[in-house]
Protein backbone atom coordinates (compact mmCIF):
# COMPACT_ATOMS: atom_id res chain seq x y z
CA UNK A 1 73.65 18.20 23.12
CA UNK A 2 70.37 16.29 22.64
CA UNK A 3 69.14 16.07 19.16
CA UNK A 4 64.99 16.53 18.62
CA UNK A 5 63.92 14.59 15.98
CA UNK A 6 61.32 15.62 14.22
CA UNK A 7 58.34 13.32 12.84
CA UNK A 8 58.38 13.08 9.07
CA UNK A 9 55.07 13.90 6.96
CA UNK A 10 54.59 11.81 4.77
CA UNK A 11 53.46 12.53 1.31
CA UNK A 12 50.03 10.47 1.49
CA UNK A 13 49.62 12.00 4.64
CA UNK A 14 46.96 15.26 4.65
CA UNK A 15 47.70 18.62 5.56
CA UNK A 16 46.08 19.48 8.85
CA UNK A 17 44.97 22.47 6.87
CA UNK A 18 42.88 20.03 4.39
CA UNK A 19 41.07 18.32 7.48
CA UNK A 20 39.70 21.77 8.78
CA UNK A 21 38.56 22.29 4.94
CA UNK A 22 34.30 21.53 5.90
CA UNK A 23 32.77 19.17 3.08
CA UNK A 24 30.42 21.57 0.42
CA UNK A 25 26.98 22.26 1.23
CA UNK A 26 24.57 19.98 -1.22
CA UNK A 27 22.16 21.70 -3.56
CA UNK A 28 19.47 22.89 -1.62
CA UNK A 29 17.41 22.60 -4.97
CA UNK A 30 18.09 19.01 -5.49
CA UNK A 31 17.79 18.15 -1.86
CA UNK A 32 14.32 19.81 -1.73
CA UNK A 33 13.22 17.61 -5.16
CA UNK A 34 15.65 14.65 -4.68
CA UNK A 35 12.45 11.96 -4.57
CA UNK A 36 10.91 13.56 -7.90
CA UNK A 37 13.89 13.96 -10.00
CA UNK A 38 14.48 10.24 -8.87
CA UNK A 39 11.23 8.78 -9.31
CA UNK A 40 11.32 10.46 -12.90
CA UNK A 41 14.62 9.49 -13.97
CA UNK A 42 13.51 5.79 -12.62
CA UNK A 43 10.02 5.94 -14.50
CA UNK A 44 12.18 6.77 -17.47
CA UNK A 45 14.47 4.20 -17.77
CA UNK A 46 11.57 1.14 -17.05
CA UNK A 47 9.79 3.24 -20.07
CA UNK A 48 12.37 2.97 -21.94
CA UNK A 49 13.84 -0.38 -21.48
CA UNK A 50 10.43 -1.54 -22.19
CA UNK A 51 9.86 0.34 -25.19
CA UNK A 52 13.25 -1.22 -26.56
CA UNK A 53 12.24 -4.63 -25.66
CA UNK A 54 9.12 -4.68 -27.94
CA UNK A 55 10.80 -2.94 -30.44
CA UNK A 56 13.97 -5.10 -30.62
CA UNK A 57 11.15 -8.59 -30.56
CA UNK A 58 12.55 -9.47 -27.59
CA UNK A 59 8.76 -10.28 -26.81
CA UNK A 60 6.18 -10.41 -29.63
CA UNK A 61 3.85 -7.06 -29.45
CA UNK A 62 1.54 -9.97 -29.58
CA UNK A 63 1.85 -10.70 -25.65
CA UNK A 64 3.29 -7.07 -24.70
CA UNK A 65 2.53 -3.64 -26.45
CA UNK A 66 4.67 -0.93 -26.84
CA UNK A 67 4.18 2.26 -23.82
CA UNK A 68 2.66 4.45 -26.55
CA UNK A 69 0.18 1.94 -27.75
CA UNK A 70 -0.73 1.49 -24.48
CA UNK A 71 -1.34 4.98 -23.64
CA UNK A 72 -2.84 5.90 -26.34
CA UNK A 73 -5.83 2.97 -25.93
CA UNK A 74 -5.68 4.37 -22.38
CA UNK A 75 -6.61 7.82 -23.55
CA UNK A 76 -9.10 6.55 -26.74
CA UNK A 77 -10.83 4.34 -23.84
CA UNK A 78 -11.58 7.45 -22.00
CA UNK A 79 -12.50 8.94 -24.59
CA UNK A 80 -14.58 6.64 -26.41
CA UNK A 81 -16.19 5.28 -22.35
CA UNK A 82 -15.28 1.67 -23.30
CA UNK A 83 -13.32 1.87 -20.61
CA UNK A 84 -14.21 4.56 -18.76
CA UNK A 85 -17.68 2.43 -18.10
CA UNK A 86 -15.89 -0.40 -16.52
CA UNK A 87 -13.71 1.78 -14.11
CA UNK A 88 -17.37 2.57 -11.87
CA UNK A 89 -18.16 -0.53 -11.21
CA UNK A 90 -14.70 -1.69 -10.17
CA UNK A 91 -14.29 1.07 -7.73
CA UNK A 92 -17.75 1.00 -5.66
CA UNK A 93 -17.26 -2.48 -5.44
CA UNK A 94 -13.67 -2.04 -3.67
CA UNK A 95 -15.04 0.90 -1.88
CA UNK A 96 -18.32 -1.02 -0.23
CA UNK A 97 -15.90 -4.09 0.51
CA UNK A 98 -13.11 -1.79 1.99
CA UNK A 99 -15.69 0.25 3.93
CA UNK A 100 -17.49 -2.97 5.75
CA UNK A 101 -13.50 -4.14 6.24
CA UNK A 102 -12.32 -1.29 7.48
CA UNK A 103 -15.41 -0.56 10.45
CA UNK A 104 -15.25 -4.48 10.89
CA UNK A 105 -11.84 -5.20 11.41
CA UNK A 106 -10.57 -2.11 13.43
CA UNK A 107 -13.84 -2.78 16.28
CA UNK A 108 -12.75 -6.83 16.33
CA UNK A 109 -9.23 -5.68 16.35
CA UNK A 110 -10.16 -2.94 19.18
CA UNK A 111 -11.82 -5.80 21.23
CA UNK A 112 -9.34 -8.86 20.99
CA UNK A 113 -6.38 -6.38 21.69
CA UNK A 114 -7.82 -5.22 24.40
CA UNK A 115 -8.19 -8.55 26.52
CA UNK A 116 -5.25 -11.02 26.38
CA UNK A 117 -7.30 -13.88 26.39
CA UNK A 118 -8.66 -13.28 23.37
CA UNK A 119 -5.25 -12.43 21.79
CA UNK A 120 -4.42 -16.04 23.11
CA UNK A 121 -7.63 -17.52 21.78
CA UNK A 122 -7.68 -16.10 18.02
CA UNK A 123 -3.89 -16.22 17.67
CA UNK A 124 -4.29 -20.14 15.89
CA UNK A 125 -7.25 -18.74 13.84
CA UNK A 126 -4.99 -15.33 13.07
CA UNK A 127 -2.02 -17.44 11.69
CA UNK A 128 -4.70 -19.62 9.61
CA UNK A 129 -6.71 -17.53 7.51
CA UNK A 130 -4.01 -15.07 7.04
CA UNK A 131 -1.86 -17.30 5.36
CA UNK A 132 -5.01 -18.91 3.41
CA UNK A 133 -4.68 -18.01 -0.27
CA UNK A 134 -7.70 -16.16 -1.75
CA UNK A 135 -7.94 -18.07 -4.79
CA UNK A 136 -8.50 -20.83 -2.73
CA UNK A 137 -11.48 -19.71 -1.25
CA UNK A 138 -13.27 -18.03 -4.82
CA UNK A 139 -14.96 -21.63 -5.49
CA UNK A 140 -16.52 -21.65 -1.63
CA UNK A 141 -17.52 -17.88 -2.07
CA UNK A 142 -19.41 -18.57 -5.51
CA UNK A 143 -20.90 -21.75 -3.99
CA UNK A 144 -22.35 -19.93 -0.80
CA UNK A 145 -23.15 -16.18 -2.87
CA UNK A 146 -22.81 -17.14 -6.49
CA UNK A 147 -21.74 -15.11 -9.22
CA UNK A 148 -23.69 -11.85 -8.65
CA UNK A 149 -22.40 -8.69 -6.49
CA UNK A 150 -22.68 -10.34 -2.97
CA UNK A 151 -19.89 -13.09 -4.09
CA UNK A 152 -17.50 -9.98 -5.09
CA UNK A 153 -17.92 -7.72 -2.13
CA UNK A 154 -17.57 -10.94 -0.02
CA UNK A 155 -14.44 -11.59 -1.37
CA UNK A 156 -12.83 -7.80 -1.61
CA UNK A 157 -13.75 -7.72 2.34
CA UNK A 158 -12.19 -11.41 2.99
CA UNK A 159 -9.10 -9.45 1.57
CA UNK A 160 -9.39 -6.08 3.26
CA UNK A 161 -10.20 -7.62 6.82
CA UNK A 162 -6.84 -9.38 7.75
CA UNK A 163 -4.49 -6.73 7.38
CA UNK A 164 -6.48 -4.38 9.35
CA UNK A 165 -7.52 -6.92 12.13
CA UNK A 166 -4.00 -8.08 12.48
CA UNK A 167 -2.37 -4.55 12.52
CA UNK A 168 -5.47 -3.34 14.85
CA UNK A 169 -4.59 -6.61 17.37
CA UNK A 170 -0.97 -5.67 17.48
CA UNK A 171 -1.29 -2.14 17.42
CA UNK A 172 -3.89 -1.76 20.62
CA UNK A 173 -2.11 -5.02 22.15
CA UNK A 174 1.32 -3.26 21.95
CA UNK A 175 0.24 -0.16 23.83
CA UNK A 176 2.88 0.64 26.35
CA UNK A 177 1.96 -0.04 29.59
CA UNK A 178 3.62 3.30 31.22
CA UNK A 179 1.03 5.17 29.37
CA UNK A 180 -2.04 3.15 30.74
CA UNK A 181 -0.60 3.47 34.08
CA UNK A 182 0.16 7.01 33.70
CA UNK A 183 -3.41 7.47 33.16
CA UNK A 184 -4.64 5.25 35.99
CA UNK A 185 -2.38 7.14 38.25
CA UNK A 186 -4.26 10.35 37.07
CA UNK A 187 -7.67 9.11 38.13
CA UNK A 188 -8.72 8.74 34.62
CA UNK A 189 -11.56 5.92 33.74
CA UNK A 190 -11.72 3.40 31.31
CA UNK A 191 -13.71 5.55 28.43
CA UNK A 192 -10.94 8.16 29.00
CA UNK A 193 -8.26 6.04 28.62
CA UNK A 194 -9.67 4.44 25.39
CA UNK A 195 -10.45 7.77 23.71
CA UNK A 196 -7.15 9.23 24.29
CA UNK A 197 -4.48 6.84 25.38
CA UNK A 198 -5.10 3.66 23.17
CA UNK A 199 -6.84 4.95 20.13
CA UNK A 200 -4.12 7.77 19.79
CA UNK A 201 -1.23 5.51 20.27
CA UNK A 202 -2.48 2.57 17.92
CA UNK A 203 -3.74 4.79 15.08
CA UNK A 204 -0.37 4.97 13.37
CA UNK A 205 0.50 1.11 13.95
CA UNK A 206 -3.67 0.34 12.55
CA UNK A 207 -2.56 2.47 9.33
CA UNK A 208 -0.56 0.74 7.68
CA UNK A 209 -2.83 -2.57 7.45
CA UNK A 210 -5.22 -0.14 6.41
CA UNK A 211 -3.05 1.07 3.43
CA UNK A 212 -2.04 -3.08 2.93
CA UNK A 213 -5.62 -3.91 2.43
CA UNK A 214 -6.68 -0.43 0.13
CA UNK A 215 -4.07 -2.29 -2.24
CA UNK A 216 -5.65 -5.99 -1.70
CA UNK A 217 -9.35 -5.06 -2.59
CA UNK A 218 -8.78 -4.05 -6.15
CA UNK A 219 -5.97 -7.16 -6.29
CA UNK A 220 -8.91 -9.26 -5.32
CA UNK A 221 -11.83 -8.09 -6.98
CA UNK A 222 -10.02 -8.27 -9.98
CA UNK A 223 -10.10 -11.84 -9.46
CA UNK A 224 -13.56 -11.71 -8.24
CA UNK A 225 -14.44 -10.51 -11.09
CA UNK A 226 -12.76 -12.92 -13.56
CA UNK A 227 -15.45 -15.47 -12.04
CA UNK A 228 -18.48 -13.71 -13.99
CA UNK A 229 -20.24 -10.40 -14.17
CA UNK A 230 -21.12 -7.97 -16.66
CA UNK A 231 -19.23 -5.03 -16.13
CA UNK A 232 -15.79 -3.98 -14.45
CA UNK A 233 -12.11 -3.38 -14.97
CA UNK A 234 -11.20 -7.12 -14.57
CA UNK A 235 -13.69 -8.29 -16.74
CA UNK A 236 -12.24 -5.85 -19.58
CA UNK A 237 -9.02 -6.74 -18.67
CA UNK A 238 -10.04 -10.34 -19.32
CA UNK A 239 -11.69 -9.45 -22.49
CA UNK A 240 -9.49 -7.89 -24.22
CA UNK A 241 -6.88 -10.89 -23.17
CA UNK A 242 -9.19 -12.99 -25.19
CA UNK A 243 -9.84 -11.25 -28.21
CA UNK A 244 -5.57 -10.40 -28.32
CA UNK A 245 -6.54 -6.73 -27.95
CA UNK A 246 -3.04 -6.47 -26.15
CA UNK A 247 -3.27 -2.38 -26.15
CA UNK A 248 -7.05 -2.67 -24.36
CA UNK A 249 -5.75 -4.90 -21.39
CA UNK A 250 -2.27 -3.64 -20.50
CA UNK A 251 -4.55 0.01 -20.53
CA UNK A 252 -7.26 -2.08 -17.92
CA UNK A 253 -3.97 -3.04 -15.46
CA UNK A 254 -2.78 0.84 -16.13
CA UNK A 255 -5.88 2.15 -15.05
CA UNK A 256 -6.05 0.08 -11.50
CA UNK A 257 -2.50 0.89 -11.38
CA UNK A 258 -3.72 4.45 -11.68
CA UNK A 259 -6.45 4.19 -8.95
CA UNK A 260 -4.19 2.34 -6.37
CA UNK A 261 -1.69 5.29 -6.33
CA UNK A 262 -4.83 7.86 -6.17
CA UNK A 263 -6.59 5.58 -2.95
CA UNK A 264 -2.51 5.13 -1.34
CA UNK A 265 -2.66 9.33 -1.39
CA UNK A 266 -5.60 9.77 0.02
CA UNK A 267 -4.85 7.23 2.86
CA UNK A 268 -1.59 8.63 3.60
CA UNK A 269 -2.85 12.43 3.43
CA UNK A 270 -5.44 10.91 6.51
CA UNK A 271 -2.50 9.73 8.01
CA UNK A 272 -1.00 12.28 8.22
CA UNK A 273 -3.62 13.88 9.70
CA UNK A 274 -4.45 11.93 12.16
CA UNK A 275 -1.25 10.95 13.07
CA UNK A 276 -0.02 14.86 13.46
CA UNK A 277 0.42 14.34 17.03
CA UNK A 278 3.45 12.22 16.77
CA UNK A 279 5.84 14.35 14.66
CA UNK A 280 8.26 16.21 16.67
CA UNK A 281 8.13 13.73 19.38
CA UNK A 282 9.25 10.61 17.21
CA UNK A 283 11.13 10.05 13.68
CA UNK A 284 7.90 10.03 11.62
């Protein structure tokens, strides 16, 4: 008589029952707020690490001030408009520079994406001045300008225009040719196919230089501003550096800090707007 053997379960080995057992269902509650709780518990810890590291002398209070000192010169500087005052200035500076940036770079980067030989022409002057540091260039900016408002708008749209250009180059440049075909095919004409083929498709490639260089004006005309003026965030920043009022400045670099995340949410709420088209048909 033939013998069945039978295979032998081992005790590490899982019960076929177990595998059918389907993994539980997350939180819906914490999936919903998973970015705030997060960001808060994140925000938390850096406040805390660097209350304990002024508190413990790690650093003297001297150079770095505790998160309470600083918010509270943050609020009495509201308050008070010694700092409120400066904010102003700061801001329609970036905004003008941004503004003549923005119009500037997206019409140059419209027109050398378009025709290949000037993608091939600008490409050595592209790789130049993109690289070129900023600070190098305050001296020749002061020399040509001076010290007054010119110099400082100059300089926040020197800083705003790359990132757009660039991005606007790539983004019109890297329209796929299926789509400009397409619309040949159609019988549409050259002001068609602009309008709603290539501005439509490069939009949300152009965006993201655009959000790049919201962040470099107020980097830059903070150091535009260290060069001379009479009023503006980097100047009281600067100030109160000098005079050791460490409170006053690290309140200056909260309140740019402040405006950079207010100027990044209005850019991405335009974003999404005008890049509704897309969802459901990619990732974004």
């Amino acid at each position: 008589m033939a013998t069945i053997i039978e295979p032998v379960r081992g005790e590490d080995q899982p019960q076929q029952e177990e595998d059918l057992t389907p993994p539980k269902a997350p939180n819906p509650w914490l999936v919903k707020y998973d970015r705030l709780i997060y960001g808060i518990i994140g925000l938390a810890a850096f406040l805390v690490l660097w209350w304990w590291i002024v508190e413990s002398e790690a650093v003297s209070a001297l150079y770095l001030s505790k998160p309470q000192d600083v918010a509270k010169a943050f609020v009495d500087g509201l308050a008070d408009g010694t700092l409120r005052s400066e904010i102003w200035p700061s801001v329609q500076r970036a905004l003008v520079g941004f503004a003549i940036a923005l119009v500037v770079g997206i019409a140059l980067g419209i027109v050398v994406g378009s025709v290949r030989i000037f993608q091939k022409l600008a490409e050595p002057l592209l790789l130049f001045f993109r690289n070129l540091s900023l600070l190098a260039l305050l001296p020749v900016f002061v020399v040509f300008l001076g010290i007054g408002e010119e110099s400082k708008v100059a300089i926040v749209v020197w800083a705003c225009f790359w990132p757009i250009f660039v991005n606007a180059v790539g983004a019109v440049g890297g329209v796929e040719r299926i789509l400009l075909n397409a619309a040949r095919t159609l019988g549409a004409g050259r002001v068609y196919i602009f309008t709603r083929v290539v501005l439509p498709a490069a939009i949300p490639a152009i965006f993201p230089g655009i959000r790049l260089a919201a962040a470099n004006a107020f980097t830059a005309l903070v150091a535009a501003e260290l060069v001379g003026g009479a009023q503006g965030l980097g100047i009281y920043i600067n100030n109160a550096a000098l005079r050791y009022q460490t409170p006053q400045m690290y309140a200056g670099i909260l309140t740019l800090g402040l405006i950079g995340i207010l100027v990044n949410g209005v850019l991405t709420a335009a974003e999404w707007r005008l890049t509704a088209w897309q969802r459901g048909l990619t990732n974004k």
